[in-house]
C-alpha atoms as a PDB file:
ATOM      1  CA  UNK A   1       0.000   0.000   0.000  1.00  0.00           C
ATOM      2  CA  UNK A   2       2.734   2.500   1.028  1.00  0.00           C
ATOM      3  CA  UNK A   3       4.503   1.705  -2.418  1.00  0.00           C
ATOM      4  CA  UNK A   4       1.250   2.173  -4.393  1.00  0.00           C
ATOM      5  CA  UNK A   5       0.754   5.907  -2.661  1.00  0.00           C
ATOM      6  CA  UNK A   6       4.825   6.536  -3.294  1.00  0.00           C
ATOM      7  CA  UNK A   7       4.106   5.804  -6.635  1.00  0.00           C
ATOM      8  CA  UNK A   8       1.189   8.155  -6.615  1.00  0.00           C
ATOM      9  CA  UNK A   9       2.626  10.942  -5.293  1.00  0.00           C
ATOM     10  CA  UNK A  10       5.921  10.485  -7.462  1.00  0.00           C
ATOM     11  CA  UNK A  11       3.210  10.574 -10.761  1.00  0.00           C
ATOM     12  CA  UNK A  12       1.172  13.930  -9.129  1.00  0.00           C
ATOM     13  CA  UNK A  13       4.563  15.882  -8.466  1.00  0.00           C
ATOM     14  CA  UNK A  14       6.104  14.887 -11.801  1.00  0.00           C
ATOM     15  CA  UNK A  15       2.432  15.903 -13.669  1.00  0.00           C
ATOM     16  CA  UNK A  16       2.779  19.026 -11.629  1.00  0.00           C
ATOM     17  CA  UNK A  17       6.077  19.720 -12.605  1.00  0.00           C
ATOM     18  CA  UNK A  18       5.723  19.381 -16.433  1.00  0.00           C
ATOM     19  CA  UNK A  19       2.582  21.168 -16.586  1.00  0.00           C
ATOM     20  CA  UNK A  20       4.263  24.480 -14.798  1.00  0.00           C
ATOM     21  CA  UNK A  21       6.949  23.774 -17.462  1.00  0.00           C
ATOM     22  CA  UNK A  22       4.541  23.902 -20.411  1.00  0.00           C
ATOM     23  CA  UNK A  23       2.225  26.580 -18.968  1.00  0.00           C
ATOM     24  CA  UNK A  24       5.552  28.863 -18.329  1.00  0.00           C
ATOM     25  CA  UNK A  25       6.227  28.446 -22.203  1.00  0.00           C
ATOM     26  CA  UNK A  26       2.692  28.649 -23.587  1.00  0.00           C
ATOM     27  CA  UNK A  27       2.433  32.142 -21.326  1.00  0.00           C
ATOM     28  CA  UNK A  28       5.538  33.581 -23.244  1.00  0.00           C
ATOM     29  CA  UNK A  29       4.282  32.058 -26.458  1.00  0.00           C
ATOM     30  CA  UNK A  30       0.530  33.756 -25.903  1.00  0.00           C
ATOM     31  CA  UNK A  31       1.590  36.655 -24.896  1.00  0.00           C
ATOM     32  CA  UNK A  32       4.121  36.749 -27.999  1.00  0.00           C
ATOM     33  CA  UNK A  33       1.404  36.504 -30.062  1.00  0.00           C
ATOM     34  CA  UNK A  34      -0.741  38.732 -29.057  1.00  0.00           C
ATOM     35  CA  UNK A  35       1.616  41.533 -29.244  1.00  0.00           C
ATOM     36  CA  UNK A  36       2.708  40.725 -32.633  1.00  0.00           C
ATOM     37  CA  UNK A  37      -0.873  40.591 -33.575  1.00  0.00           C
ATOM     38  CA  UNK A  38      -0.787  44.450 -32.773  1.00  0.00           C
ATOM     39  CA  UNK A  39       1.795  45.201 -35.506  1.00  0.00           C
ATOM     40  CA  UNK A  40       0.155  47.295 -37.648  1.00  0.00           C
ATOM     41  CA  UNK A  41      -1.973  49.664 -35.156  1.00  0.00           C
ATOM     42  CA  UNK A  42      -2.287  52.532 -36.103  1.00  0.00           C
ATOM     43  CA  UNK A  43      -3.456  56.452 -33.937  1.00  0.00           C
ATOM     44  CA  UNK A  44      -7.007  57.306 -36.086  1.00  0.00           C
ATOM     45  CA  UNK A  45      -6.039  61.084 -36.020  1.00  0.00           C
ATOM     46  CA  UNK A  46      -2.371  60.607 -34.463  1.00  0.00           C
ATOM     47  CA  UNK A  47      -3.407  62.442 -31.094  1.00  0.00           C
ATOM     48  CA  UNK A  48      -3.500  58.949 -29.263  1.00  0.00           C
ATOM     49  CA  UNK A  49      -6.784  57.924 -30.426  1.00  0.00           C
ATOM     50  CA  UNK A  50      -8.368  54.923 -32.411  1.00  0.00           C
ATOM     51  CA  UNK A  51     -10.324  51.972 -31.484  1.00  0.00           C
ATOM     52  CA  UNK A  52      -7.446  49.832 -30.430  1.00  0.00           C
ATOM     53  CA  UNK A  53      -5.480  52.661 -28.835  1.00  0.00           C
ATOM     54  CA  UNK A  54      -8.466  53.376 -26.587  1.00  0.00           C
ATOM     55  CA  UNK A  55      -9.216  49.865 -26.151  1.00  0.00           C
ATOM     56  CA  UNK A  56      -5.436  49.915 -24.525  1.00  0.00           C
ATOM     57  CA  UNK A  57      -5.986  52.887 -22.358  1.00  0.00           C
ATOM     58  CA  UNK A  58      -9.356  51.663 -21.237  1.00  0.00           C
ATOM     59  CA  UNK A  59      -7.227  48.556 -19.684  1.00  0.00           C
ATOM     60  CA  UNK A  60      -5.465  51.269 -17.083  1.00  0.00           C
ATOM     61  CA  UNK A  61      -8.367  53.450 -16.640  1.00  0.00           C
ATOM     62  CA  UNK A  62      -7.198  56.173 -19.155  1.00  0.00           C
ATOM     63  CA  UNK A  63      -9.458  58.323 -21.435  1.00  0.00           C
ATOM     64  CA  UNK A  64      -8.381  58.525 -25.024  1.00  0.00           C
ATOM     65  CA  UNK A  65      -5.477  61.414 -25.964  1.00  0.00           C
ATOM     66  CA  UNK A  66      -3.318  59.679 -23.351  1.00  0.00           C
ATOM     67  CA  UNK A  67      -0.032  58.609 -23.893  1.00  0.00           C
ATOM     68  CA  UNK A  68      -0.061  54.887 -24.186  1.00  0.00           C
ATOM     69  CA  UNK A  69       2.788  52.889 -24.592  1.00  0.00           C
ATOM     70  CA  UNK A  70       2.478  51.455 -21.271  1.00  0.00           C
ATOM     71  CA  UNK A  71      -1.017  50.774 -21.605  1.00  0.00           C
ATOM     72  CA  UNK A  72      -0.199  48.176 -24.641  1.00  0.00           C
ATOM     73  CA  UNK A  73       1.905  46.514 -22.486  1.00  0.00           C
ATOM     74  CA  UNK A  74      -0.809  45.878 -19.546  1.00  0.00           C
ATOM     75  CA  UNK A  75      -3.051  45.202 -21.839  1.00  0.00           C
ATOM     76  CA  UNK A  76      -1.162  42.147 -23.532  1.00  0.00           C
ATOM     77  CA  UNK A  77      -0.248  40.951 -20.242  1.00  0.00           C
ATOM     78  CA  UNK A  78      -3.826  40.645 -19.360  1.00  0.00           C
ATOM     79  CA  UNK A  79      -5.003  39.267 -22.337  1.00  0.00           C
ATOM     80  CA  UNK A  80      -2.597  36.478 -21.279  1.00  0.00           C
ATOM     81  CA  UNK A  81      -3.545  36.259 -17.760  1.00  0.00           C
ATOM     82  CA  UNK A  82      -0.960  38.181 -16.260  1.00  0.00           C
ATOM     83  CA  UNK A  83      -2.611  40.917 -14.045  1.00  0.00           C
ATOM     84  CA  UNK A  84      -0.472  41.976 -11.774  1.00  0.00           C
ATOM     85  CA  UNK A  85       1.121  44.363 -14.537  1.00  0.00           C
ATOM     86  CA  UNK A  86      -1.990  47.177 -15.217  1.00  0.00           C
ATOM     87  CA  UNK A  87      -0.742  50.599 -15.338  1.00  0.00           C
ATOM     88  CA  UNK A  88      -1.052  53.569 -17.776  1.00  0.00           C
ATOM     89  CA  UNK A  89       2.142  54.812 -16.510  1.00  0.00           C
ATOM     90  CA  UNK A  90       6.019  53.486 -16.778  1.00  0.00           C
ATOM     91  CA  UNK A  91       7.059  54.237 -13.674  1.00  0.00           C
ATOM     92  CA  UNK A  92       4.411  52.328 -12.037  1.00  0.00           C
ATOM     93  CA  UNK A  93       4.718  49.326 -14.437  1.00  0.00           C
ATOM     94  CA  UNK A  94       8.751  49.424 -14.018  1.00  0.00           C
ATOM     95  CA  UNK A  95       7.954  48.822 -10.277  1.00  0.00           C
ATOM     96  CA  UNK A  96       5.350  46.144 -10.377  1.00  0.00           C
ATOM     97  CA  UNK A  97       7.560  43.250 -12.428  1.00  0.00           C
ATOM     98  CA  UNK A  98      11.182  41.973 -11.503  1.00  0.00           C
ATOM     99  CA  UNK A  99      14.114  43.693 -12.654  1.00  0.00           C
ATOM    100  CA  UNK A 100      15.865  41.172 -14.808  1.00  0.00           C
ATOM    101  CA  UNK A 101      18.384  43.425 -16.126  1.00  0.00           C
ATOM    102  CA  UNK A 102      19.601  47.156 -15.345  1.00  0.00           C
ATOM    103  CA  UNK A 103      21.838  49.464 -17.016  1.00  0.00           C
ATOM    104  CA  UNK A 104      24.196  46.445 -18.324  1.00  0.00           C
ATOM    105  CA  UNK A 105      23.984  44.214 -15.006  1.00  0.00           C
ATOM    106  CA  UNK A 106      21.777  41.528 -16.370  1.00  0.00           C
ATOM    107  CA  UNK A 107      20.294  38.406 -14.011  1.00  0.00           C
ATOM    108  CA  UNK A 108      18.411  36.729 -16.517  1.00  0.00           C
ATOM    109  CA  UNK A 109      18.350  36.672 -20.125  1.00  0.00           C
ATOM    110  CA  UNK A 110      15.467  38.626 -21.400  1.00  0.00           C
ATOM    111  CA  UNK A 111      13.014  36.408 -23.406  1.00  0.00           C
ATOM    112  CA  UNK A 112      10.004  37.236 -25.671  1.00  0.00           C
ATOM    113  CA  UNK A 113       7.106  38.848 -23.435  1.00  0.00           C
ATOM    114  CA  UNK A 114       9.814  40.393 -21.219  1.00  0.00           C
ATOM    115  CA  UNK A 115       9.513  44.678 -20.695  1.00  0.00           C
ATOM    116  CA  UNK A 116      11.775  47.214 -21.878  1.00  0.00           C
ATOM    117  CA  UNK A 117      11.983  50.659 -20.401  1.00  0.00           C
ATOM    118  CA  UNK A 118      13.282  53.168 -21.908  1.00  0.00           C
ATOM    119  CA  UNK A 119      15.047  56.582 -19.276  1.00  0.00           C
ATOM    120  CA  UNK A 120      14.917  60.061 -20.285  1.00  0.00           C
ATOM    121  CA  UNK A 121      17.154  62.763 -18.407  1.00  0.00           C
ATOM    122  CA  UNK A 122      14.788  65.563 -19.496  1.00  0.00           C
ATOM    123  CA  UNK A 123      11.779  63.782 -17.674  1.00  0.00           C
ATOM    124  CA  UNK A 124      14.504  62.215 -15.026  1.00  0.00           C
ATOM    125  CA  UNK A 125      11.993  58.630 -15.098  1.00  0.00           C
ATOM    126  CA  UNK A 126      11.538  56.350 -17.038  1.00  0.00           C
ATOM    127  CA  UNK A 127       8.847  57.476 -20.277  1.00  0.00           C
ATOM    128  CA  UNK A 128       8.549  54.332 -22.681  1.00  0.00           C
ATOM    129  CA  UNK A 129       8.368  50.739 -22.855  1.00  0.00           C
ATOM    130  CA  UNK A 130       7.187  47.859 -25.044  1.00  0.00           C
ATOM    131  CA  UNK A 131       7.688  43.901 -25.404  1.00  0.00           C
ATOM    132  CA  UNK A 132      11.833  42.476 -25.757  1.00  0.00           C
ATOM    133  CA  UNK A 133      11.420  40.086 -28.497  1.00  0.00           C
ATOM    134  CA  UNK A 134      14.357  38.972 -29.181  1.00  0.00           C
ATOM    135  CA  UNK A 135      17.793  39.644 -27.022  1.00  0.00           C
ATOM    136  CA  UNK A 136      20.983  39.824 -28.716  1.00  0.00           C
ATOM    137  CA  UNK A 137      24.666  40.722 -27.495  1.00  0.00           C
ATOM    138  CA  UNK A 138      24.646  44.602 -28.355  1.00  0.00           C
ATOM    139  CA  UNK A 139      20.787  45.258 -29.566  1.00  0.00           C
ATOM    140  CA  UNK A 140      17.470  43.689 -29.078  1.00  0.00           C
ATOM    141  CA  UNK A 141      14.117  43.304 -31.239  1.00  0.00           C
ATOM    142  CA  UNK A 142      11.025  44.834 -29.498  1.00  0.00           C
ATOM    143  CA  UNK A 143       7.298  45.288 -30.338  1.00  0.00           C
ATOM    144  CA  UNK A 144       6.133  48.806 -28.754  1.00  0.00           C
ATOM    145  CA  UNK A 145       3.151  50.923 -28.763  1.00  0.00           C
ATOM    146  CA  UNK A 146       3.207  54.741 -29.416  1.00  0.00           C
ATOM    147  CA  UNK A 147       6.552  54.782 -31.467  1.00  0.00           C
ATOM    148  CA  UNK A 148       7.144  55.231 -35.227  1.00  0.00           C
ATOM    149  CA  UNK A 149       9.705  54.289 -37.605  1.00  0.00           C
ATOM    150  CA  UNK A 150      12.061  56.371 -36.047  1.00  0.00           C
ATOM    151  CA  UNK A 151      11.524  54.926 -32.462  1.00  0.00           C
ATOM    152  CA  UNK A 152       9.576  58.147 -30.839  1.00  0.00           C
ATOM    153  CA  UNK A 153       7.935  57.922 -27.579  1.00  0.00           C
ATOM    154  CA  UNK A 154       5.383  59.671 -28.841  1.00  0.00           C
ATOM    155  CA  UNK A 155       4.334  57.542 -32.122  1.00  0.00           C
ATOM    156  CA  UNK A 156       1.583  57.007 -34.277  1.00  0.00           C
ATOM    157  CA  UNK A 157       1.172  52.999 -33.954  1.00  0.00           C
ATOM    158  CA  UNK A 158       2.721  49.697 -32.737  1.00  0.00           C
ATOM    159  CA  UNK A 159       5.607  49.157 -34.793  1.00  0.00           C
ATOM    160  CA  UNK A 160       8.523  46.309 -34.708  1.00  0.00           C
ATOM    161  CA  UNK A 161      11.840  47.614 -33.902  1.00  0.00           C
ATOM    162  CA  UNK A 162      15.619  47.518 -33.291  1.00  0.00           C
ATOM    163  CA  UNK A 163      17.214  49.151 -29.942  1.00  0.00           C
ATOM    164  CA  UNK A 164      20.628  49.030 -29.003  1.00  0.00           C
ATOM    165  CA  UNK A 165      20.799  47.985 -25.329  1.00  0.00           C
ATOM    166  CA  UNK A 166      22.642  51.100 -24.440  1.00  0.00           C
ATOM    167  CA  UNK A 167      19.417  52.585 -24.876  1.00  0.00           C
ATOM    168  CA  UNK A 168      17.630  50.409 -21.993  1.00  0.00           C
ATOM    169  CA  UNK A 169      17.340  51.035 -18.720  1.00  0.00           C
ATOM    170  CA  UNK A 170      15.697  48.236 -17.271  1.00  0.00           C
ATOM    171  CA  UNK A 171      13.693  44.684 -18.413  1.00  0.00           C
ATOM    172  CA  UNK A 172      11.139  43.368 -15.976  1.00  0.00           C
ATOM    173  CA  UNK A 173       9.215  40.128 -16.003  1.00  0.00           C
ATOM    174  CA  UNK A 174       5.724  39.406 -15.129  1.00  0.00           C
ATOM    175  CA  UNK A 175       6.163  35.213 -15.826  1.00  0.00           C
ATOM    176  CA  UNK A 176       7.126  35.050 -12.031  1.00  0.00           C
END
């Protein structure tokens, strides 16, 4: 009998196990795809407005007009499940993940579905963020709202892009 409930409990931890596994991958995976879904989003007037835009800033309790990069963000996470990241603001979405890397002292590897964010001196705080999609020794590939071809802060759409990682301040995860 005792062998028979060892064996049990051997089976329900190892189930366990691979099924945190899988849903750990399938969380960066959905949330991966959702984001890259967004490529293509465009402002309606280019003064932070549009269906999906406001859809975004709805998420963080925001009227349309507001900036929103950070608002793209929460709202991906949550389509995923992950709500413990909901803010409007970058500060206050900095602060609610883990701080995976900083200023070139990394603890992790970023992964897709990881957080960029982005300092500016002449705001002293941090004032944009967006999705790491790919990590790579000197630059990484994002997916960020409110940007443009040229990599504003203050865009017209969700756009694919290529940082170096002298311009990042910080990743955080939400997968923890």
């Amino acid at each position: 009998m005792a062998k028979n409930l060892s064996f049990l409990f051997a089976f329900i931890v190892l189930c366990g196990l691979n099924s945190s596994a899988q849903s750990g991958i399938s969380l960066r995976d959905g949330i991966q795809k959702t984001y890259n879904a967004a490529i293509g989003v465009r402002e309606r007037t280019g003064r932070n407005d549009g269906v999906d835009v406001e859809k975004y800033l709805a998420y963080v309790w925001l009227k349309p007009g507001n900036p929103w990069c950070a608002a793209f963000v929460s709202w991906t996470l949550g389509q995923s499940g992950v709500k413990k990241a909901r803010s409007g603001g970058c500060v206050a979405l900095m602060e609610q993940g883990t701080t995976i890397y900083r200023t070139n002292k990394l603890t992790r590897t970023p992964g897709p579905g990881d957080v960029f964010f982005i300092y500016y001196p002449t705001k002293k705080r941090v004032a944009h963020t967006g999705f790491v999609d790919k990590w790579e020794s000197t630059y990484l590939i994002t997916v960020e709202g409110n940007t443009n071809e040229a990599g504003s802060r203050e865009g017209d759409g969700v756009y694919r892009k290529r940082r170096l990682k002298s311009q990042i301040y910080a990743v955080s995860t939400y997968l923890n």
